[in-house]
Protein backbone atom coordinates (compact mmCIF):
# COMPACT_ATOMS: atom_id res chain seq x y z
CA UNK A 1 49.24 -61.83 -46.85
CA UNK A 2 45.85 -62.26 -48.41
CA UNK A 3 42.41 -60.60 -46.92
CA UNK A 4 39.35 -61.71 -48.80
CA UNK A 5 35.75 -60.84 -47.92
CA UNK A 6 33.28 -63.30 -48.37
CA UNK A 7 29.46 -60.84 -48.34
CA UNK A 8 26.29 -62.76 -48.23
CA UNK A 9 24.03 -60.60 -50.02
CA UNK A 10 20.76 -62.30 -48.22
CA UNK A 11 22.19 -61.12 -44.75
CA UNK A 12 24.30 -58.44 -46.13
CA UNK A 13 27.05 -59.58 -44.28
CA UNK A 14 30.87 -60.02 -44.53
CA UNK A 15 32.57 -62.66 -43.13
CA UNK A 16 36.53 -62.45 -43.43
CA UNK A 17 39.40 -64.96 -44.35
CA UNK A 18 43.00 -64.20 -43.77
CA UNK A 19 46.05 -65.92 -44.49
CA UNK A 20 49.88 -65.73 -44.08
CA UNK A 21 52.38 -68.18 -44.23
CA UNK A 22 50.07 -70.85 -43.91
CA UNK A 23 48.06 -69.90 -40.73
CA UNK A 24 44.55 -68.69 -41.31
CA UNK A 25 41.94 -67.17 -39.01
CA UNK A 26 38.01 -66.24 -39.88
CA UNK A 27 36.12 -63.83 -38.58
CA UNK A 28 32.80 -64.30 -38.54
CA UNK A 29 31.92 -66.61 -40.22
CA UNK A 30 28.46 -67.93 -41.55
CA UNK A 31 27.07 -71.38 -40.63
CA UNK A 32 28.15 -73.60 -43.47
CA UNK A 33 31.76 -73.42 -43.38
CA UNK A 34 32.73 -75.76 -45.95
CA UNK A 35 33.88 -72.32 -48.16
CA UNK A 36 36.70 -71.38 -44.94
CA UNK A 37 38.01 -74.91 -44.99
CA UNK A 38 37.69 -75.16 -48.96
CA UNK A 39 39.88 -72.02 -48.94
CA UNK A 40 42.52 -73.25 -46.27
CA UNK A 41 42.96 -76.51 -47.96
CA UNK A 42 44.00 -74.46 -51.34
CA UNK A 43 46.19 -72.40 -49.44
CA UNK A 44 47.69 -75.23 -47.84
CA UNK A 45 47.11 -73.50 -44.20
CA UNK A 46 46.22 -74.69 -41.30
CA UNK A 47 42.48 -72.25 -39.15
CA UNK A 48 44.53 -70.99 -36.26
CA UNK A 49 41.66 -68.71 -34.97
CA UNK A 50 38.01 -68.14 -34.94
CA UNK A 51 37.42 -64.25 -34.01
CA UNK A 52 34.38 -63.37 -33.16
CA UNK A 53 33.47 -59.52 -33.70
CA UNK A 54 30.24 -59.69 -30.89
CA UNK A 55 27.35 -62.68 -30.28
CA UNK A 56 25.98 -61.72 -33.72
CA UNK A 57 21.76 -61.26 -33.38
CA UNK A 58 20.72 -61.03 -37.52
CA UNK A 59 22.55 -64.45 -37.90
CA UNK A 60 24.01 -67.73 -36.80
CA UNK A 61 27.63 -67.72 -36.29
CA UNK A 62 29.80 -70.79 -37.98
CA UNK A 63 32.58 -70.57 -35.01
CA UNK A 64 31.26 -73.85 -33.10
CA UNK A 65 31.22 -76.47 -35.92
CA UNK A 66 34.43 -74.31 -37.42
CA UNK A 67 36.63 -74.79 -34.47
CA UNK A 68 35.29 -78.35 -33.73
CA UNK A 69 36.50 -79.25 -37.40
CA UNK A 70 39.37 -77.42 -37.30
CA UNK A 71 40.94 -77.16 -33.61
CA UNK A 72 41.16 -73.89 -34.03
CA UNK A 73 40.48 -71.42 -30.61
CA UNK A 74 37.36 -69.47 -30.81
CA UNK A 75 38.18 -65.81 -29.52
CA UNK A 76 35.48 -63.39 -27.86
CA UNK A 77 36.66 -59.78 -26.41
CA UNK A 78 36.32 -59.06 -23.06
CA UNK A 79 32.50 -59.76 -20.23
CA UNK A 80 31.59 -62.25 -23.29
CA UNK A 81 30.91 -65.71 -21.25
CA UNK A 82 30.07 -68.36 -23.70
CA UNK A 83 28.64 -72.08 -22.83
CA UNK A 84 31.43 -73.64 -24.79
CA UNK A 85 35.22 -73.90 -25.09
CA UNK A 86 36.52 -70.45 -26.30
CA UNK A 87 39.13 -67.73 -25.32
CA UNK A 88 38.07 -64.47 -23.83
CA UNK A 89 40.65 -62.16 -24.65
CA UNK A 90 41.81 -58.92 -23.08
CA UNK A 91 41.98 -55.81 -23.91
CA UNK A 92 44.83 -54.99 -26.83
CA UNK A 93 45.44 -58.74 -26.37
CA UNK A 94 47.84 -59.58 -29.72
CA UNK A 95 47.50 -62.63 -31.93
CA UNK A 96 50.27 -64.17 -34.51
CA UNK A 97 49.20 -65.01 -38.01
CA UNK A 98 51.80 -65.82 -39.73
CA UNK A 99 54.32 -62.74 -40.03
CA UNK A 100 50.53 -60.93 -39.21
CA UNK A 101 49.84 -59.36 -35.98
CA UNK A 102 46.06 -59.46 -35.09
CA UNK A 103 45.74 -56.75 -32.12
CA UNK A 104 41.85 -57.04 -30.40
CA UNK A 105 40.48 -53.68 -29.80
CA UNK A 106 37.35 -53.83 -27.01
CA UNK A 107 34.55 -51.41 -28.48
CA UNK A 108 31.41 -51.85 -26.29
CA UNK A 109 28.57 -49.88 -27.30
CA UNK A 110 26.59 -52.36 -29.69
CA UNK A 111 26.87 -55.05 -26.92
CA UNK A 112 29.23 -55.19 -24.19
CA UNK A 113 31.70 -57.64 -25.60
CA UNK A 114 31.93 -55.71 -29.17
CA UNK A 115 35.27 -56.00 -30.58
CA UNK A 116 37.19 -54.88 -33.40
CA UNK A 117 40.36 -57.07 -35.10
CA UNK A 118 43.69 -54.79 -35.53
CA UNK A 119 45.81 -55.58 -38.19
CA UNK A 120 49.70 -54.80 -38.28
CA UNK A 121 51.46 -56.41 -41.42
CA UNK A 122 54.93 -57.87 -40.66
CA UNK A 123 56.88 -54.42 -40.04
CA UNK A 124 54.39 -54.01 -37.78
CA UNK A 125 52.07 -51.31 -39.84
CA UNK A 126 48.35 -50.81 -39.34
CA UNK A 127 46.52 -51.89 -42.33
CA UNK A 128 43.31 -53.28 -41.57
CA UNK A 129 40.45 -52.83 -39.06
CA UNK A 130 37.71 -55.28 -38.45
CA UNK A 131 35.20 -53.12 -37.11
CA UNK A 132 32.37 -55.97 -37.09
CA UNK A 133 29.11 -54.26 -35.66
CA UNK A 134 30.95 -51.25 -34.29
CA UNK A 135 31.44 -49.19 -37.41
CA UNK A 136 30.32 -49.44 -40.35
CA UNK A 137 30.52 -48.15 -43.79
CA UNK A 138 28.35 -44.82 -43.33
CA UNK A 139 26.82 -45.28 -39.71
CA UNK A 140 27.51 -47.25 -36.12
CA UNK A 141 25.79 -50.30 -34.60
CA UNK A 142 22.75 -49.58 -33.40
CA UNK A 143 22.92 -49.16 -29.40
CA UNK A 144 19.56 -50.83 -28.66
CA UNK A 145 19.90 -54.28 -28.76
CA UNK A 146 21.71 -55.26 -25.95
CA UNK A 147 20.48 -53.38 -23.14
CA UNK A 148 18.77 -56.10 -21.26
CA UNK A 149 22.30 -58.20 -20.93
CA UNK A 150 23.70 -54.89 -20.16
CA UNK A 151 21.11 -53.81 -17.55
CA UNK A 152 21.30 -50.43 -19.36
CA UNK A 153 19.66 -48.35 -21.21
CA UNK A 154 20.86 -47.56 -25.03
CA UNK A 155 21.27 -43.95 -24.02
CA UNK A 156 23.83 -45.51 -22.05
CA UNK A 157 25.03 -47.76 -24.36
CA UNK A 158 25.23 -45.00 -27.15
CA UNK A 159 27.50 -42.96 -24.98
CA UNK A 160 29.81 -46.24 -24.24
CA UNK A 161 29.72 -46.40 -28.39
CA UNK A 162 30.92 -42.63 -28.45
CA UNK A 163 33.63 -43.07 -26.14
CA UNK A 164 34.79 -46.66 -27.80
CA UNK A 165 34.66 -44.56 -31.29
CA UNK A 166 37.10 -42.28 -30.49
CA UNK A 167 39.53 -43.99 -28.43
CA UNK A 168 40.03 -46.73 -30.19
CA UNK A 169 39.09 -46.12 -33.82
CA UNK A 170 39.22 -42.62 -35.16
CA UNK A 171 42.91 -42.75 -33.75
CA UNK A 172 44.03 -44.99 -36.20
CA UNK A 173 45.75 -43.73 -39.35
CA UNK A 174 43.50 -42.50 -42.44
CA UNK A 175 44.85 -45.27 -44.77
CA UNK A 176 43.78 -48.38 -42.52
CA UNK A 177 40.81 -50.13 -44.42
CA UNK A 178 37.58 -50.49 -42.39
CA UNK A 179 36.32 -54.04 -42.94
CA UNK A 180 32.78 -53.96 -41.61
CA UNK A 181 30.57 -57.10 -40.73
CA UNK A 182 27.17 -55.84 -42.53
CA UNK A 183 26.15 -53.16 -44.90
CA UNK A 184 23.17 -51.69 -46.72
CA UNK A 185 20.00 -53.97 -46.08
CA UNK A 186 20.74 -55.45 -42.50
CA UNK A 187 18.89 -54.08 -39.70
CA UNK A 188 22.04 -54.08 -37.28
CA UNK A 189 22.66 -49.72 -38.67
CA UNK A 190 19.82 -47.36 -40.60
CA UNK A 191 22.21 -45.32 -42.81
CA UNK A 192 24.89 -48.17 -43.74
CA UNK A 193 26.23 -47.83 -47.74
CA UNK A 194 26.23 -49.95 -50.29
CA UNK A 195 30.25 -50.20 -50.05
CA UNK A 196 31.65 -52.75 -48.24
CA UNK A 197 34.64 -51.47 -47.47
CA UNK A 198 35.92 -48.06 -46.84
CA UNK A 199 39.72 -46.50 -45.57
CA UNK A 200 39.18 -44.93 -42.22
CA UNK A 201 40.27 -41.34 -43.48
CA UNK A 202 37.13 -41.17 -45.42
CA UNK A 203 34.87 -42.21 -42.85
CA UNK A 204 35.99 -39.50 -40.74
CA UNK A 205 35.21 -37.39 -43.30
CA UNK A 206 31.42 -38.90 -44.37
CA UNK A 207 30.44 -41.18 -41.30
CA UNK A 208 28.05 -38.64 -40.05
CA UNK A 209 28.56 -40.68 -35.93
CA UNK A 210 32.59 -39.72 -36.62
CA UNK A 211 32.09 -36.07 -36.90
CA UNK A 212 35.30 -34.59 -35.13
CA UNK A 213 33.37 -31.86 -33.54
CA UNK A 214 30.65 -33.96 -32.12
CA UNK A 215 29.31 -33.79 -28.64
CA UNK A 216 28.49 -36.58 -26.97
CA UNK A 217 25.30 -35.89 -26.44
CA UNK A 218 24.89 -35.02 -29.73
CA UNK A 219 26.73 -38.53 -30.85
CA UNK A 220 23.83 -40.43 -28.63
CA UNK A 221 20.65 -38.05 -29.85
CA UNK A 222 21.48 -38.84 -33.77
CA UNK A 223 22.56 -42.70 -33.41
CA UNK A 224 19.23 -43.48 -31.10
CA UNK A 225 17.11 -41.35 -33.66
CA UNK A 226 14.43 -43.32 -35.88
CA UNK A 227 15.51 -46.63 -34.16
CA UNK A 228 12.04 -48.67 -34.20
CA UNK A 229 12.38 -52.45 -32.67
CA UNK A 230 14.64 -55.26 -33.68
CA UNK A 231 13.04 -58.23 -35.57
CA UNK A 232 11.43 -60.83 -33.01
CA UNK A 233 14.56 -63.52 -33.79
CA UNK A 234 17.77 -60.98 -32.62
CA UNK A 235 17.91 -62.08 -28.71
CA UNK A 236 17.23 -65.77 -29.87
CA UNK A 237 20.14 -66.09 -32.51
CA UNK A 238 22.32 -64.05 -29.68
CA UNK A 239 21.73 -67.02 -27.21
CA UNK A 240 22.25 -69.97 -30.06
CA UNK A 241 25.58 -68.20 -30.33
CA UNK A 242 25.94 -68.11 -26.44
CA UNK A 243 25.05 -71.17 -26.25
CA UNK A 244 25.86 -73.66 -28.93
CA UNK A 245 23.61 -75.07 -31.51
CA UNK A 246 23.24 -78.30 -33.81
CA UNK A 247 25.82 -79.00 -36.23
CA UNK A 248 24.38 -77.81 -39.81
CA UNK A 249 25.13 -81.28 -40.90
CA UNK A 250 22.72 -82.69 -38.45
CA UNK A 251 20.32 -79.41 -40.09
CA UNK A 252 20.54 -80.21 -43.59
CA UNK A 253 19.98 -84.07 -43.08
CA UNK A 254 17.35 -83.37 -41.32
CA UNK A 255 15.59 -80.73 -43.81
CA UNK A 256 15.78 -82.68 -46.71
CA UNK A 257 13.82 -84.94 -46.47
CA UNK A 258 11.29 -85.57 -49.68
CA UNK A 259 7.93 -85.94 -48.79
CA UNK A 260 5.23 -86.98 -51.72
CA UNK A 261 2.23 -84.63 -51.80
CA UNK A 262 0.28 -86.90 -49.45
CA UNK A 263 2.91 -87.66 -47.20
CA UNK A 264 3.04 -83.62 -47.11
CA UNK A 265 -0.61 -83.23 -45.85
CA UNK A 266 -0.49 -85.88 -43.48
CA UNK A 267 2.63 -83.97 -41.86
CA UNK A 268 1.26 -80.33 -42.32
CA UNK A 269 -1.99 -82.17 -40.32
CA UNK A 270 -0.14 -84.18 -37.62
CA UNK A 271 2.60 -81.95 -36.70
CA UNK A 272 1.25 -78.43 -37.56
CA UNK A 273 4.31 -77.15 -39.29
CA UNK A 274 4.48 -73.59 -41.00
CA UNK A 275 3.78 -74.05 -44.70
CA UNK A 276 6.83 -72.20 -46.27
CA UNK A 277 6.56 -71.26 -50.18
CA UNK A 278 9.57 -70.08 -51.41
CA UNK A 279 9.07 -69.45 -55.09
CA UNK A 280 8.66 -66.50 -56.93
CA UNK A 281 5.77 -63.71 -55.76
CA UNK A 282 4.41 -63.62 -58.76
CA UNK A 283 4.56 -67.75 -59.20
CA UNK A 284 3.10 -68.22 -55.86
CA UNK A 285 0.10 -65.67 -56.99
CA UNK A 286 -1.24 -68.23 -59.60
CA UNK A 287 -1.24 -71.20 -57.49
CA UNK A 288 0.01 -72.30 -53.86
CA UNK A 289 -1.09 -74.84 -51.46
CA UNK A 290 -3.77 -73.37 -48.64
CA UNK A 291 -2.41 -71.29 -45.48
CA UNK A 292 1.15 -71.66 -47.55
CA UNK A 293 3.02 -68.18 -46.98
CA UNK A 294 5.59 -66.86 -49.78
CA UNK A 295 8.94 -65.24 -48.78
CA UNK A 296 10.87 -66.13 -51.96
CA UNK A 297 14.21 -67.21 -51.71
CA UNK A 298 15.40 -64.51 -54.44
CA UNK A 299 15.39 -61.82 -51.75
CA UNK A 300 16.21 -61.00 -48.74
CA UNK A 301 15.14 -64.26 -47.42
CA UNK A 302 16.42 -65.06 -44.19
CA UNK A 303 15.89 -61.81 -42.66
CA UNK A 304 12.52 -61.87 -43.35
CA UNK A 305 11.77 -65.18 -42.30
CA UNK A 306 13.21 -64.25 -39.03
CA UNK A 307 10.69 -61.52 -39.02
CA UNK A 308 7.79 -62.99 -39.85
CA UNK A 309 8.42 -66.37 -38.16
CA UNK A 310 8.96 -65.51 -34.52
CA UNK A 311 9.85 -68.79 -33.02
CA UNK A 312 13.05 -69.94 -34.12
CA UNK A 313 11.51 -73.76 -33.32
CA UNK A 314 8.77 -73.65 -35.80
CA UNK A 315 8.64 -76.60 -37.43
CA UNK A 316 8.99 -75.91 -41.11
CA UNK A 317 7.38 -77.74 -44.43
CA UNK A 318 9.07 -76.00 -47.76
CA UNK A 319 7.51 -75.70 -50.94
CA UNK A 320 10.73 -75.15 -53.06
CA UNK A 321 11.73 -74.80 -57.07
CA UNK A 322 13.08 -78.47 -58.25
CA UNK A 323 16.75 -78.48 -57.04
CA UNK A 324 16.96 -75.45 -54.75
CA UNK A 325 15.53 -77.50 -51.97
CA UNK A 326 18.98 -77.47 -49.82
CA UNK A 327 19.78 -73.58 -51.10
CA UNK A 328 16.72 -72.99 -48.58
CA UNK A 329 17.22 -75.28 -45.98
CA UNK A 330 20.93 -73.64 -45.55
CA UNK A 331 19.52 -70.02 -45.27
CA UNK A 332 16.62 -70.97 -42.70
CA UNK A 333 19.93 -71.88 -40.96
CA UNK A 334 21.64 -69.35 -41.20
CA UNK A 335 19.25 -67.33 -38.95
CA UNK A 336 18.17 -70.36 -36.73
CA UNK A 337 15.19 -72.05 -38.00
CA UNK A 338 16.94 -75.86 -37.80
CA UNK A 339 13.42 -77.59 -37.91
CA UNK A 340 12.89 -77.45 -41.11
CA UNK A 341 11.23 -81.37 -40.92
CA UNK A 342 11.09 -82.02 -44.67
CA UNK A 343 10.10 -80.74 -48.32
CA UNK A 344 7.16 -81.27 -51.15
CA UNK A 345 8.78 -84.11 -53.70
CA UNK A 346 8.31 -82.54 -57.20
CA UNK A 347 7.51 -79.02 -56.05
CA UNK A 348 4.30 -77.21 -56.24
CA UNK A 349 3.11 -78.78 -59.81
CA UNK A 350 3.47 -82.33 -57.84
CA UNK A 351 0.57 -81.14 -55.71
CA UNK A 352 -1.34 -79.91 -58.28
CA UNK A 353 -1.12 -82.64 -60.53
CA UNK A 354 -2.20 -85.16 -57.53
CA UNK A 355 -5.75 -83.06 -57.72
CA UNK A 356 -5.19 -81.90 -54.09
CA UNK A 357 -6.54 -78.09 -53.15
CA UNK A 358 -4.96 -75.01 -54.65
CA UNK A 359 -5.70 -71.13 -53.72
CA UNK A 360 -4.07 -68.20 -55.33
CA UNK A 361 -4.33 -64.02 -54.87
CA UNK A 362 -5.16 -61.85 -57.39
CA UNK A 363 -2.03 -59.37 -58.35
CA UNK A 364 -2.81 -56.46 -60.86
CA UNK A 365 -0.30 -54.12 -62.97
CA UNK A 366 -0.29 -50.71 -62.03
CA UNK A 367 -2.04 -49.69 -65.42
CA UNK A 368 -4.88 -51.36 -63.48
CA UNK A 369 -4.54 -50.05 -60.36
CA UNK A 370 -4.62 -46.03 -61.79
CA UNK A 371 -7.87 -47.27 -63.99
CA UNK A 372 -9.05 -48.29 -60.43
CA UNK A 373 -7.75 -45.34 -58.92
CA UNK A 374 -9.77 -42.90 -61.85
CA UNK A 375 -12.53 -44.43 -61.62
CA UNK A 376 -12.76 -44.51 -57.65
CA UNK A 377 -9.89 -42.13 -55.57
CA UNK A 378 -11.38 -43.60 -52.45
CA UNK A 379 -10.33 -47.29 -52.83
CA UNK A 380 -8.53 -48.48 -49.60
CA UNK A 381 -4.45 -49.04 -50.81
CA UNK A 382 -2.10 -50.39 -48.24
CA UNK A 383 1.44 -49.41 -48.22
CA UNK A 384 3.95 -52.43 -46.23
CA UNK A 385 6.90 -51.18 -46.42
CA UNK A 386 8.83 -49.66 -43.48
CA UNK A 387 7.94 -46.63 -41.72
CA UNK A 388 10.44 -44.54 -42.97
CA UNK A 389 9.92 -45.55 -46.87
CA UNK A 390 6.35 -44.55 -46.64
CA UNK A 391 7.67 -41.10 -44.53
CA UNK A 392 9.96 -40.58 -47.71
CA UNK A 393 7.72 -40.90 -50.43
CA UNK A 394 4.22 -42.78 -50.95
CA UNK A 395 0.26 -42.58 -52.78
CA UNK A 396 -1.39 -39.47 -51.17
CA UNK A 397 -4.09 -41.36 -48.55
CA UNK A 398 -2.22 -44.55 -48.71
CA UNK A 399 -2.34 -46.11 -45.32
CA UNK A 400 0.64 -47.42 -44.19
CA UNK A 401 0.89 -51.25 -42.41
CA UNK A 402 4.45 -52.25 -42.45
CA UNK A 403 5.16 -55.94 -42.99
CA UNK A 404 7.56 -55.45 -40.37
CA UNK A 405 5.20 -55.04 -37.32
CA UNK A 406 2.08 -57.92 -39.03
CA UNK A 407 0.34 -58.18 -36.58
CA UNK A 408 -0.09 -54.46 -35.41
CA UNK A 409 -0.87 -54.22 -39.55
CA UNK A 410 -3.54 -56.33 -39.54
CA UNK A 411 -5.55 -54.24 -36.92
CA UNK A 412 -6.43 -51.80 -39.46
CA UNK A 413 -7.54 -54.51 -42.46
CA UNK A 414 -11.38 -55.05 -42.15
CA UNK A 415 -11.82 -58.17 -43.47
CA UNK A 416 -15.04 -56.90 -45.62
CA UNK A 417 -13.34 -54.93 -47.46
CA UNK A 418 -11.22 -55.29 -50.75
CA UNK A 419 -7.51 -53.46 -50.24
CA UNK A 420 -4.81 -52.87 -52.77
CA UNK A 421 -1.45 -53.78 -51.82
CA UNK A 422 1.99 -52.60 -52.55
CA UNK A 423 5.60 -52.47 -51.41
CA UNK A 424 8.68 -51.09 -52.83
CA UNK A 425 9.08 -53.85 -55.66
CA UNK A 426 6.41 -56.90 -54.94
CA UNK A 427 8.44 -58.97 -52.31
CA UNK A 428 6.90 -57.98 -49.24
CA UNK A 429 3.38 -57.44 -50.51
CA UNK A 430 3.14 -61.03 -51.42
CA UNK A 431 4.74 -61.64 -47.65
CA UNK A 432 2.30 -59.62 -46.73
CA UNK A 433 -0.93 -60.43 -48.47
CA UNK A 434 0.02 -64.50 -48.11
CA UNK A 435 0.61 -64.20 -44.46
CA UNK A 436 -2.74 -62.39 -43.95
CA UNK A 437 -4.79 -64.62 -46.24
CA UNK A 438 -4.01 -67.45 -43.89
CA UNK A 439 -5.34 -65.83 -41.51
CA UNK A 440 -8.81 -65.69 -43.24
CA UNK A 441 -8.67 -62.07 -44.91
CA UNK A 442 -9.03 -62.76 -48.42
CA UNK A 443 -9.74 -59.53 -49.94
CA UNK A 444 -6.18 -58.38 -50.45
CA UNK A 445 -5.14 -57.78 -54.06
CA UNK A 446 -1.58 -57.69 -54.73
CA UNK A 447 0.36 -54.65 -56.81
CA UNK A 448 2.90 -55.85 -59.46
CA UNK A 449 6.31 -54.01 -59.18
CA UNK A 450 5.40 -51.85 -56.33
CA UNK A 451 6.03 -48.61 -55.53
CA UNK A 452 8.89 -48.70 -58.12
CA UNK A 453 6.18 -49.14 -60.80
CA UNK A 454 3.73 -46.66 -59.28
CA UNK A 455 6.56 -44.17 -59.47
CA UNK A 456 7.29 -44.57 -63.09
CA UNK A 457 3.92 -44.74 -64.15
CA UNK A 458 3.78 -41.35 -63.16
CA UNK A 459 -0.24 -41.03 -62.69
CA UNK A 460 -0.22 -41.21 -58.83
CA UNK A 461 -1.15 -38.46 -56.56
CA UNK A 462 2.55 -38.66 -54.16
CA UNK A 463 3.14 -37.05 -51.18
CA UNK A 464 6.70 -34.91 -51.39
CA UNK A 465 9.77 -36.82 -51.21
CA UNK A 466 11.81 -36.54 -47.68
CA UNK A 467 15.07 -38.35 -47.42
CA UNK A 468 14.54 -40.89 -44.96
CA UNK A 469 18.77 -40.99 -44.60
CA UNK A 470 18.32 -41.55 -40.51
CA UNK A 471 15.61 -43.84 -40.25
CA UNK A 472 15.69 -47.52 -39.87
């Protein structure tokens, strides 16, 4: 028997491949699924099943082109109806694998069709759960996203969670491994660890939503507390996964297509395509093409760009590092941005070089910023990162504008004024201040390291820290 995780750190996500006697399944996988078929043609095993946990919202599933390739069946749990070929299981419904036995559990809380994978090894012992968006290492799926499928509300759907917790979970025996699908950094749970994997008997123990004596009402007041809205993209990667989407061959042709510095402007002009720069913060500071915005591709990438981008068929120009050109056309994919319609031949420094017009932003160290602050306490210093981080811990009259919620941010930015801005380590302020500057505010000065920086210079003013532990 062999269980291995594969975790995309962009998405934090975990997508599973199993094996035994040469039948595989995957569940959930990611889009490009040339790793699953890489891995069953070295095990010399043949992709029996597709399981799908729940119609995923944070990403783009890989079970279409997977089974298409493959033959294998997609599986759903039970009320999923997708537009495609795929087998809606029942209730304890059991699957072979092998000598495996793969038992669906139906979970609704986090949608209605939430499932988790059962499985017995071949004396027919309980060794694995995959819990996909129904528990997870340290907290629960959120309960919010689903309610207009469900026509309820997520009080409702909390209380469906409870009741799917502990009737068919925290029954199982302490030593069955929990094999979540997401962890720290996705926006699917607020209070998720940085372990991906965890036996059951401890999460009874430190899952603060599997507390034993628990009320139910108590179960739905802490799992719907500090909840704040789902990024723009969730209910339009649910219904590509509904649905059915282009094959992520017909994607990456399509993206990669090299496109000389003029043939670049005459595209940006004709077709009005999203400028997308996705070099370094700090890169894109000294030099980027006009209106360009930066959400660098060392980061949490795709999340963000399903934030920030909320049309999923924006059609998408990339200014890219030399050679990491399909890296980003992949992860636009991932979440659902499959117009990408091309990239800048020779990167940024081929623009330059052809004499055509370059802007930057100004970014300072924090040195500067407390010489700033010294000299004038009243200077105007914007805080993006999320509610709750600035709630935790941030510059004493700091005004928070999450990056999250732009356009609600940009409100309070007079464009007359000059404004310092930070995040938590420079990502999002450069998201942030790019975004904005296309928009014609061009007073925003950027803040090297972020609040990590301002912290360990040690000269700020700071409000008392508050562990923002339930807080999205």
């Amino acid at each position: 028997m062999k269980i291995e995780q594969i975790y995309t750190g962009c998405l934090a996500q975990g997508a599973y491949y199993i094996e035994s006697e040469g039948e595989a399944v995957v569940i959930d996988p990611l889009r490009e699924i040339s790793s699953y078929l890489e891995k069953a043609n070295h095990d010399n095993a043949k992709i029996k099943y597709v399981f799908e946990t729940h119609f995923h919202a944070d990403f783009v599933s890989g079970h279409v082109d997977l089974a298409k390739v493959t033959g294998a069946s997609i599986v759903f749990g039970p009320t999923a109806h997708p537009d495609f070929p795929a087998h809606v299981a029942t209730d304890g419904e059991k699957f072979t694998v092998g000598k495996l036995t793969i038992e669906l559990l139906h979970t609704p809380g986090h949608t209605m069709e939430s499932s988790c994978y059962l499985l017995r090894d071949e004396h027919g012992v309980e060794k694995a759960l995959f819990s996909g968006d129904t528990l997870f290492i340290g907290d629960v799926g959120r309960p919010d996203l689903a309610q207009k499928a469900a026509s309820m509300t997520q009080d409702d759907l909390a209380g469906m969670l409870f009741d799917s917790l502990r009737t068919k979970v925290m029954i199982l025996p302490d030593d069955v491994v929990v094999y979540p699908a997401h962890g720290a950094g996705s926006a699917c749970g607020k209070n998720m660890s940085k372990e991906t994997t965890d036996l059951l008997g401890n999460q009874k123990k430190f899952n603060y939503a599997l507390r034993a004596n628990m009320t139910r009402a108590e179960f739905v007041k802490e799992v719907t507390d500090g909840l704040v809205a789902p990024p723009q993209y969730f209910p339009l990667n649910v219904m590509l996964n509904k649905k059915g989407y282009d094959s992520i061959d017909e994607v990456l042709t399509r993206g990669q297509h090299a496109l000389s510095p003029a043939a670049f402007e005459l595209a940006a002009n004709e077709t009005g395509a999203l400028l997308l720069d996705t070099r370094d913060p700090q890169v894109f500071a000294q030099g980027f093409i006009p209106n360009s915005i930066n959400i660098g591709i060392d980061g949490s990438f795709a999340p963000w760009v399903g934030t920030m981008i909320p049309d999923i068929k924006q059609q998408i120009l990339i200014i890219a590092e030399m050679g990491r050109e399909k890296e980003v056309v992949t992860r636009l994919a991932r979440v659902g941005y499959d117009y990408c319609i091309g990239y800048l031949e020779g990167g940024f420094d081929s623009w330059k070089n052809a004499g055509m017009e370059v802007d930057s932003i100004k970014s300072i160290s924090v040195d500067e910023l407390s010489e700033l602050v010294n000299h004038d306490p009243t200077i105007h210093i914007i805080d993006a990162r999320k509610e709750s981080e600035y709630i935790s811990e941030h510059i004493k009259n700091a005004e928070n504008a999450p990056l999250d919620f732009i356009n609600e941010s940009a409100k309070k930015i007079d464009p007359n004024k000059t404004y310092y801005v930070h995040c938590a380590g420079g990502y999002r302020s450069m998201i942030f201040a790019s975004t904005l500057r296309a928009r014609g505010y061009n007073n925003l000065i950027d803040i090297k390291g972020g609040f990590k920086s301002i912290k360990e210079h040690g000269g700020f003013d700071l409000t008392d820290y508050v562990c923002p532990t339930t807080l999205l």
